[in-house]
C-alpha atoms as a PDB file:
ATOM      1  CA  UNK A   1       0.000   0.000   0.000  1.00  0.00           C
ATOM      2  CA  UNK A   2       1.402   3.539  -0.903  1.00  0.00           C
ATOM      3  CA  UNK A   3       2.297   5.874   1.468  1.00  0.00           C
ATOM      4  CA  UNK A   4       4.619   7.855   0.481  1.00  0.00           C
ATOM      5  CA  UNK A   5       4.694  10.247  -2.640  1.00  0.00           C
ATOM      6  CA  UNK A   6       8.461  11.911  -3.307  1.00  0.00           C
ATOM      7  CA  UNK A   7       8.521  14.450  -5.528  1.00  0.00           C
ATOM      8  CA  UNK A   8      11.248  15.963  -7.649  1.00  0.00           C
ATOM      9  CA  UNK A   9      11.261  19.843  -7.661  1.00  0.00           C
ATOM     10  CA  UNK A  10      12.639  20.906 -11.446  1.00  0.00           C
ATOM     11  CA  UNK A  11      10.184  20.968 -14.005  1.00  0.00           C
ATOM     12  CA  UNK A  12       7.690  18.759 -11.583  1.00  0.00           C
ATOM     13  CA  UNK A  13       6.846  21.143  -9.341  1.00  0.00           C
ATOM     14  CA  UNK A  14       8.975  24.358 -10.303  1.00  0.00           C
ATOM     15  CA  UNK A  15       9.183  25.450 -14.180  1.00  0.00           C
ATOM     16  CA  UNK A  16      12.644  25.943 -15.259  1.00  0.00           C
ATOM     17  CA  UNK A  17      12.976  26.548 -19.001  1.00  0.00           C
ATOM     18  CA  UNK A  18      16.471  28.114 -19.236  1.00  0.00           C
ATOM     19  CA  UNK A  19      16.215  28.817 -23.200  1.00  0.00           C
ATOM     20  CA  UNK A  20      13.003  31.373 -22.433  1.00  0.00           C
ATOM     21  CA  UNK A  21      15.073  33.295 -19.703  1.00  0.00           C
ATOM     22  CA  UNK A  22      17.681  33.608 -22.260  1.00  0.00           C
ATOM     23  CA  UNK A  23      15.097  35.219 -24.740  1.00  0.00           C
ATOM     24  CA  UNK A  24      14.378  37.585 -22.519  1.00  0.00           C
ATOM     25  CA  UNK A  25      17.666  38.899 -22.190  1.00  0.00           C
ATOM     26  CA  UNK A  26      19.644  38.769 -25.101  1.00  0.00           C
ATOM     27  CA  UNK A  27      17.988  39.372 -29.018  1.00  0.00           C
ATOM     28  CA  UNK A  28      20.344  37.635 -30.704  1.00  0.00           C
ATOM     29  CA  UNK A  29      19.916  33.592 -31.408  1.00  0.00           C
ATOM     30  CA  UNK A  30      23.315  33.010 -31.605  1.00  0.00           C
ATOM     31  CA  UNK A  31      24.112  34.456 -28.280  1.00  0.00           C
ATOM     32  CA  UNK A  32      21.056  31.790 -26.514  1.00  0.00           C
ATOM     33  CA  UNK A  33      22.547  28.812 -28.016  1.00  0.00           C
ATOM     34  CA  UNK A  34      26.039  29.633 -26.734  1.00  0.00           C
ATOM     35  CA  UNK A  35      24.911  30.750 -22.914  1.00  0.00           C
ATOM     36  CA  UNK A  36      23.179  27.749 -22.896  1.00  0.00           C
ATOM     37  CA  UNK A  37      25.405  25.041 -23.530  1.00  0.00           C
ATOM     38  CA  UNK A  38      28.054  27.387 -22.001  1.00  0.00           C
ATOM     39  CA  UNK A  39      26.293  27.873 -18.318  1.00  0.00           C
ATOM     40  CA  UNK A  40      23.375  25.151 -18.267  1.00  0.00           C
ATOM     41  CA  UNK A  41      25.367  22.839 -20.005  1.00  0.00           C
ATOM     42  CA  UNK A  42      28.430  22.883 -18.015  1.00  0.00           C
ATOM     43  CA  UNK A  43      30.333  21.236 -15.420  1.00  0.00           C
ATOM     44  CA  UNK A  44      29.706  23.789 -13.032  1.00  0.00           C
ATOM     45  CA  UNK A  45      26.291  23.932 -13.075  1.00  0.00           C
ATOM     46  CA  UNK A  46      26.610  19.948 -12.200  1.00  0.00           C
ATOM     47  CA  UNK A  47      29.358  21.212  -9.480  1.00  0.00           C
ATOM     48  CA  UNK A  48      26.917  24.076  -8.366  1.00  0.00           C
ATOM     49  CA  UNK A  49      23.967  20.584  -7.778  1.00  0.00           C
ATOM     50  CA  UNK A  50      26.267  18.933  -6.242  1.00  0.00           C
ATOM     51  CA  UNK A  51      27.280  21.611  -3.356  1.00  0.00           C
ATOM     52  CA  UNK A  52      31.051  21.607  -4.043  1.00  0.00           C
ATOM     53  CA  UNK A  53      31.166  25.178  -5.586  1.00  0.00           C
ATOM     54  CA  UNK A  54      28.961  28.662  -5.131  1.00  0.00           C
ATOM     55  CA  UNK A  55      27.136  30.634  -7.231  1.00  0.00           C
ATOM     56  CA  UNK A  56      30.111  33.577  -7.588  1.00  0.00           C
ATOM     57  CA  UNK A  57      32.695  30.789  -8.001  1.00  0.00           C
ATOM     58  CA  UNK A  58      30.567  29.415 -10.523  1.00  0.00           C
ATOM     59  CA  UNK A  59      30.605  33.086 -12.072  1.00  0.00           C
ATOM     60  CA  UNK A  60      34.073  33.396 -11.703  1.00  0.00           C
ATOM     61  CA  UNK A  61      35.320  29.935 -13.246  1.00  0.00           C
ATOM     62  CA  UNK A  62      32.715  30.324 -15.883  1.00  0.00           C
ATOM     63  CA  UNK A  63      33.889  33.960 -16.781  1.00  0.00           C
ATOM     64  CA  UNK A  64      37.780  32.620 -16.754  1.00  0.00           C
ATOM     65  CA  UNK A  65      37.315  30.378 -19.364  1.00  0.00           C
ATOM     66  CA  UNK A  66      34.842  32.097 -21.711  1.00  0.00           C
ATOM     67  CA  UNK A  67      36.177  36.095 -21.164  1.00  0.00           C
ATOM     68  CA  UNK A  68      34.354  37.325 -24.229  1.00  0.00           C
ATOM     69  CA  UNK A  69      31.259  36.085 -22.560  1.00  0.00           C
ATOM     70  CA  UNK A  70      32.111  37.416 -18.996  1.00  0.00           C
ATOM     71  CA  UNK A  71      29.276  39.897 -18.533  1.00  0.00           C
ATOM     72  CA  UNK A  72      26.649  38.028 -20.280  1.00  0.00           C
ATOM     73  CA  UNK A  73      27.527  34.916 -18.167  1.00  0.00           C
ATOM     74  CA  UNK A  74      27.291  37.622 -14.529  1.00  0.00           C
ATOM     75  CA  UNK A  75      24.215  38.911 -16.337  1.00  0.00           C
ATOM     76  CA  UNK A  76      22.567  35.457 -16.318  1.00  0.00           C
ATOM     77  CA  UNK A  77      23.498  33.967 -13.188  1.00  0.00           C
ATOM     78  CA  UNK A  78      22.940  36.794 -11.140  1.00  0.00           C
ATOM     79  CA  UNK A  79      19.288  37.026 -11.759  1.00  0.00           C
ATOM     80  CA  UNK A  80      18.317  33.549 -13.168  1.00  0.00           C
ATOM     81  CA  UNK A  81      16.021  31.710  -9.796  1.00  0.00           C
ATOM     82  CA  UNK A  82      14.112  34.453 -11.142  1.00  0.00           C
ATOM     83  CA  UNK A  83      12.823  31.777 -14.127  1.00  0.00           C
ATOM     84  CA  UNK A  84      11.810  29.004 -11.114  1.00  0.00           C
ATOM     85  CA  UNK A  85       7.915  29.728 -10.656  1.00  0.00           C
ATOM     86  CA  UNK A  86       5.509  26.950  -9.462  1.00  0.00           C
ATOM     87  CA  UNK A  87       3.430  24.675 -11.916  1.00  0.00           C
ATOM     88  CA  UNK A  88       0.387  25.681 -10.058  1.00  0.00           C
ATOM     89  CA  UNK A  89      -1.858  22.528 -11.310  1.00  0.00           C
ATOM     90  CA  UNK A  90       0.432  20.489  -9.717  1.00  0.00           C
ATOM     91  CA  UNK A  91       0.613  22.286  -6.550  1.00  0.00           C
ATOM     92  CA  UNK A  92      -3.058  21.449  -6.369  1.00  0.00           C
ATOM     93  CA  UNK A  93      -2.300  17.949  -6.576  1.00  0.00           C
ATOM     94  CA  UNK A  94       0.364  18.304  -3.608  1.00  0.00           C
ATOM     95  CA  UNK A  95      -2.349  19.923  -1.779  1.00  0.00           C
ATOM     96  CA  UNK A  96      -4.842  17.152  -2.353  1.00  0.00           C
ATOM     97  CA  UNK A  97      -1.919  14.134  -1.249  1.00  0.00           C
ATOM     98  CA  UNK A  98      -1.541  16.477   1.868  1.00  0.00           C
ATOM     99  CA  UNK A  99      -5.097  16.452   3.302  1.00  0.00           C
ATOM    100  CA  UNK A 100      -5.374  12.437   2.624  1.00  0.00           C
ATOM    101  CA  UNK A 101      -2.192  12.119   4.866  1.00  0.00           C
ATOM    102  CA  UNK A 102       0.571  10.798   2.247  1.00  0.00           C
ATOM    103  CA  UNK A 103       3.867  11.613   3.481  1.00  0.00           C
ATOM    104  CA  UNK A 104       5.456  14.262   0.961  1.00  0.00           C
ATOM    105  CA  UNK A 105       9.340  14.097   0.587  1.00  0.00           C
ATOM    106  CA  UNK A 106      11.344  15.864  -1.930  1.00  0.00           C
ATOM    107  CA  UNK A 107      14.705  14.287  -3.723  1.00  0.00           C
ATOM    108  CA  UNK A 108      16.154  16.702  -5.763  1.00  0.00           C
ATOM    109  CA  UNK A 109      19.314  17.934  -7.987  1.00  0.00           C
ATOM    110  CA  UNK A 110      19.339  21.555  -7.006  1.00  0.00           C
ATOM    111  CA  UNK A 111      21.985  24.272  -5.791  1.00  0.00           C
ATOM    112  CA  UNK A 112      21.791  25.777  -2.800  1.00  0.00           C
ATOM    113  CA  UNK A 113      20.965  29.075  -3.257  1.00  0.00           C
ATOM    114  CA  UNK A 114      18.494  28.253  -5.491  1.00  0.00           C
ATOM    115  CA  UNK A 115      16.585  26.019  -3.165  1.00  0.00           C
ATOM    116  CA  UNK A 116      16.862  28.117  -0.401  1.00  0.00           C
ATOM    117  CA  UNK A 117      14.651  31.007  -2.711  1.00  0.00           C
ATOM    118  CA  UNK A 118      12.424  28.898  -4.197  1.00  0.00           C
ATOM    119  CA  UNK A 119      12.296  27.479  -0.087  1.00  0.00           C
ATOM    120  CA  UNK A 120      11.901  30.754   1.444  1.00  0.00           C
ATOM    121  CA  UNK A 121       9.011  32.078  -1.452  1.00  0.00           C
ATOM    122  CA  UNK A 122       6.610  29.348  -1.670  1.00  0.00           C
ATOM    123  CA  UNK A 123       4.578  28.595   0.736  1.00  0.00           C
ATOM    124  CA  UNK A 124       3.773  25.434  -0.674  1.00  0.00           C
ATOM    125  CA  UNK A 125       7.094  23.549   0.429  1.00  0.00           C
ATOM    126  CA  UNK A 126       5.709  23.646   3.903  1.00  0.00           C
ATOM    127  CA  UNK A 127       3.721  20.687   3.181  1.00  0.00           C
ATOM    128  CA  UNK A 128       7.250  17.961   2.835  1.00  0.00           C
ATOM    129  CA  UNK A 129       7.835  15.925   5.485  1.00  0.00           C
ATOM    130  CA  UNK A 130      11.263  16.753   4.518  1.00  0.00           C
ATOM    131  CA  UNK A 131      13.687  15.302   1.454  1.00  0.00           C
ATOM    132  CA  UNK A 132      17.476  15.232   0.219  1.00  0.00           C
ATOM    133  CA  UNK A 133      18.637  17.759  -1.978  1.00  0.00           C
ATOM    134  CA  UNK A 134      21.834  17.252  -3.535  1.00  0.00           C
ATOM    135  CA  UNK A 135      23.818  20.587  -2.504  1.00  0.00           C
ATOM    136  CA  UNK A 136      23.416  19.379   1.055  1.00  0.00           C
ATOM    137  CA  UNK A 137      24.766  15.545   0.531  1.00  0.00           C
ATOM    138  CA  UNK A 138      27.442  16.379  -1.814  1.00  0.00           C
ATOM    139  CA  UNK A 139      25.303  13.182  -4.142  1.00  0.00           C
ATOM    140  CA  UNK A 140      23.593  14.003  -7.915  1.00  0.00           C
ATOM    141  CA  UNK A 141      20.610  11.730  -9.406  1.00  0.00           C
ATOM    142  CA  UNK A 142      20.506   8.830 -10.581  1.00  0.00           C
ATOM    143  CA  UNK A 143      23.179   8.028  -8.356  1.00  0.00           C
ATOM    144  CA  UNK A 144      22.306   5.146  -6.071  1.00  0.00           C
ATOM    145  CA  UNK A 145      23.663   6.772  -3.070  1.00  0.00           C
ATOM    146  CA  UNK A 146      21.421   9.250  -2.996  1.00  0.00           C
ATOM    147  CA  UNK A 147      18.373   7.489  -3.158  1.00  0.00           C
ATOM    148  CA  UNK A 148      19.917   5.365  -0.496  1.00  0.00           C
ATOM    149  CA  UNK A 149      20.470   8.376   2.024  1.00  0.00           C
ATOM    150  CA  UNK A 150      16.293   9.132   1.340  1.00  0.00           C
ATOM    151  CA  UNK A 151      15.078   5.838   1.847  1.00  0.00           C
ATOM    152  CA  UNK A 152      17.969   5.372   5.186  1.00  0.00           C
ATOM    153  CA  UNK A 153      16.843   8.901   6.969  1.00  0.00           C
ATOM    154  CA  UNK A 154      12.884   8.701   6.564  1.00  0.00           C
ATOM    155  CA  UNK A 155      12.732   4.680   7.092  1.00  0.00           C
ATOM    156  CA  UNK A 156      10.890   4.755   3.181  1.00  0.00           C
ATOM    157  CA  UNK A 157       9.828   0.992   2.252  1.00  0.00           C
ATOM    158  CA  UNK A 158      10.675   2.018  -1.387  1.00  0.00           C
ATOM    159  CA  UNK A 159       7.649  -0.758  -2.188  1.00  0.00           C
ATOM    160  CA  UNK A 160       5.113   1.606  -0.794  1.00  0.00           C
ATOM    161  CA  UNK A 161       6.094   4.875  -1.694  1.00  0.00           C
ATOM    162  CA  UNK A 162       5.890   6.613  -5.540  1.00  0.00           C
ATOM    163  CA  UNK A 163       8.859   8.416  -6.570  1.00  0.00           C
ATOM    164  CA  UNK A 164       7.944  11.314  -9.548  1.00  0.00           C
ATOM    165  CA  UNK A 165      10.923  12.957 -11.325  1.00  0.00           C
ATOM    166  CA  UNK A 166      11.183  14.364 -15.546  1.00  0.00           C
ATOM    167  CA  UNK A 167      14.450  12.796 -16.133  1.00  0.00           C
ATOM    168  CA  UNK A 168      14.129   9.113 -17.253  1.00  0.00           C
ATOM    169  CA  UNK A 169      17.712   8.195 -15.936  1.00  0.00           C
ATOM    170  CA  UNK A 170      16.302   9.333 -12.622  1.00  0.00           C
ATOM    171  CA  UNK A 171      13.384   6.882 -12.891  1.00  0.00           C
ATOM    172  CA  UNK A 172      15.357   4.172 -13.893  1.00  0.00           C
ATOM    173  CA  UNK A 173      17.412   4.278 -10.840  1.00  0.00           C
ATOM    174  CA  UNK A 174      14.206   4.297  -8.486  1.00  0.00           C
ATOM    175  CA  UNK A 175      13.275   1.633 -10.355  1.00  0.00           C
ATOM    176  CA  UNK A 176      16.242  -0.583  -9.793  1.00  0.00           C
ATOM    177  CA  UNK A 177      15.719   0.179  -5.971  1.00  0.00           C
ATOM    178  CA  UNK A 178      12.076  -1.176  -5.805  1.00  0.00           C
ATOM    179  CA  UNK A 179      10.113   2.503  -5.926  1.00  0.00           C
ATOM    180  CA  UNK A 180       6.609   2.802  -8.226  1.00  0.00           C
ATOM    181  CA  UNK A 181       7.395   5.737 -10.570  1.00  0.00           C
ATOM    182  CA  UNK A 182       6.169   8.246 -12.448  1.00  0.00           C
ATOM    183  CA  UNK A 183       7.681   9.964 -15.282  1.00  0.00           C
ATOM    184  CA  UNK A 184       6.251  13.321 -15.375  1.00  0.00           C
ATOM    185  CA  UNK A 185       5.157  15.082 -18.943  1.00  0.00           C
ATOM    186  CA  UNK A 186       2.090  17.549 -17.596  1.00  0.00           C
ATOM    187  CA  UNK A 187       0.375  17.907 -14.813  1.00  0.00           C
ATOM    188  CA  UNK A 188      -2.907  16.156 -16.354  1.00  0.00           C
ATOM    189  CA  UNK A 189      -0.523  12.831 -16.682  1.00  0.00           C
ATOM    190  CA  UNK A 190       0.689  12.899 -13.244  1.00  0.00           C
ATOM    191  CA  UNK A 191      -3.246  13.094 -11.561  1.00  0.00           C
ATOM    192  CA  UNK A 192      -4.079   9.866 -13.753  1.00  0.00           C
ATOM    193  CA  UNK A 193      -1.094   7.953 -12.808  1.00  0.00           C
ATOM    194  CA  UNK A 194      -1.322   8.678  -9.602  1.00  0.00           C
ATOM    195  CA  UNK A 195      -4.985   7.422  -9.771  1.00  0.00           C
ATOM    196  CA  UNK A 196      -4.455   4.396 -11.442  1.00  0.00           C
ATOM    197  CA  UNK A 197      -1.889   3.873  -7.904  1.00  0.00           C
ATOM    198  CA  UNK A 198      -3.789   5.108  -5.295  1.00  0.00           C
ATOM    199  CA  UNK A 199      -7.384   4.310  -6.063  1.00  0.00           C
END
């Protein structure tokens, strides 16, 4: 029996859609496509998830190696948990699991100072029981150890709890460990999959 619904936070229950935000600032197509691959792409922005660097290192090593792109790059980062804004429908659905008592966790690959705005904004992240995020255990999904460190500090029988992430790597891993999963695509999806669980 299911109780226990985990919940990934980037594009499950926060948008982030890093090639809009780059519309918005800079005109030029050629410019979007390089930022991209250059910031979102990189190693640091894996570093940044994984808790071993900060935001103005990030800025710093980022600017060393691409100079020519040094103020777009500050430009960017300085402003970007600006582009993390809930997916209200499935707020609503967190709400509902909350009143029928499911335990809520969160396991997540976010940085630190992004979590802690998102965190301190939304209201709505008041309803976990708690999670792992991966800037606190130094661990990145689909890593097994991270799972691991979820299911070890909330006692999680992974055969009665749901685990609901974007990234099918991510899902594969719960998998392997014994969780139900969800892949999410829209919010629609998610409330009849977790209906065809739960009912």
């Amino acid at each position: 029996m299911i109780n226990c619904i985990i919940f990934d936070i980037g594009n499950v229950l926060i948008d982030f859609k890093p090639i809009e935000y780059l519309k918005n600032l800079f005109p030029r197509e050629e410019d979007i496509l390089v930022l991209h691959k250059l910031i979102f792409g990189s190693i640091e922005w894996l570093k940044l998830d994984r808790g071993i660097i900060t935001l103005q290192e990030a800025i710093e090593i980022l600017s060393n190696k691409n100079p020519q792109q040094k103020d777009k790059i500050k430009r960017c980062l300085e402003a970007w948990v600006e582009i993390l804004t809930p997916i209200e429908e499935v707020v609503e659905i967190l709400k509902k699991l909350d009143l029928e008592k499911y335990k809520l966790l969160l396991l997540s690959n976010f940085h630190d100072y992004a979590y802690n705005h998102i965190v301190d904004k939304y209201e709505f992240f008041q309803l976990f029981h708690g999670g792992i995020i991966s800037c606190n255990e130094k661990l990145l999904k689909p890593e097994e150890e991270i799972y691991l460190c979820l299911i070890q500090k909330y006692n999680i029988k992974p055969e009665e709890a749901i685990f609901i992430d974007d990234t099918v790597e991510n899902i594969h891993q719960a998998q392997r460990l014994g969780f139900s999963t969800i892949r999410f695509e829209n919010p629609k999806q998610l409330q009849a999959e977790l209906k065809s669980y739960l009912d």
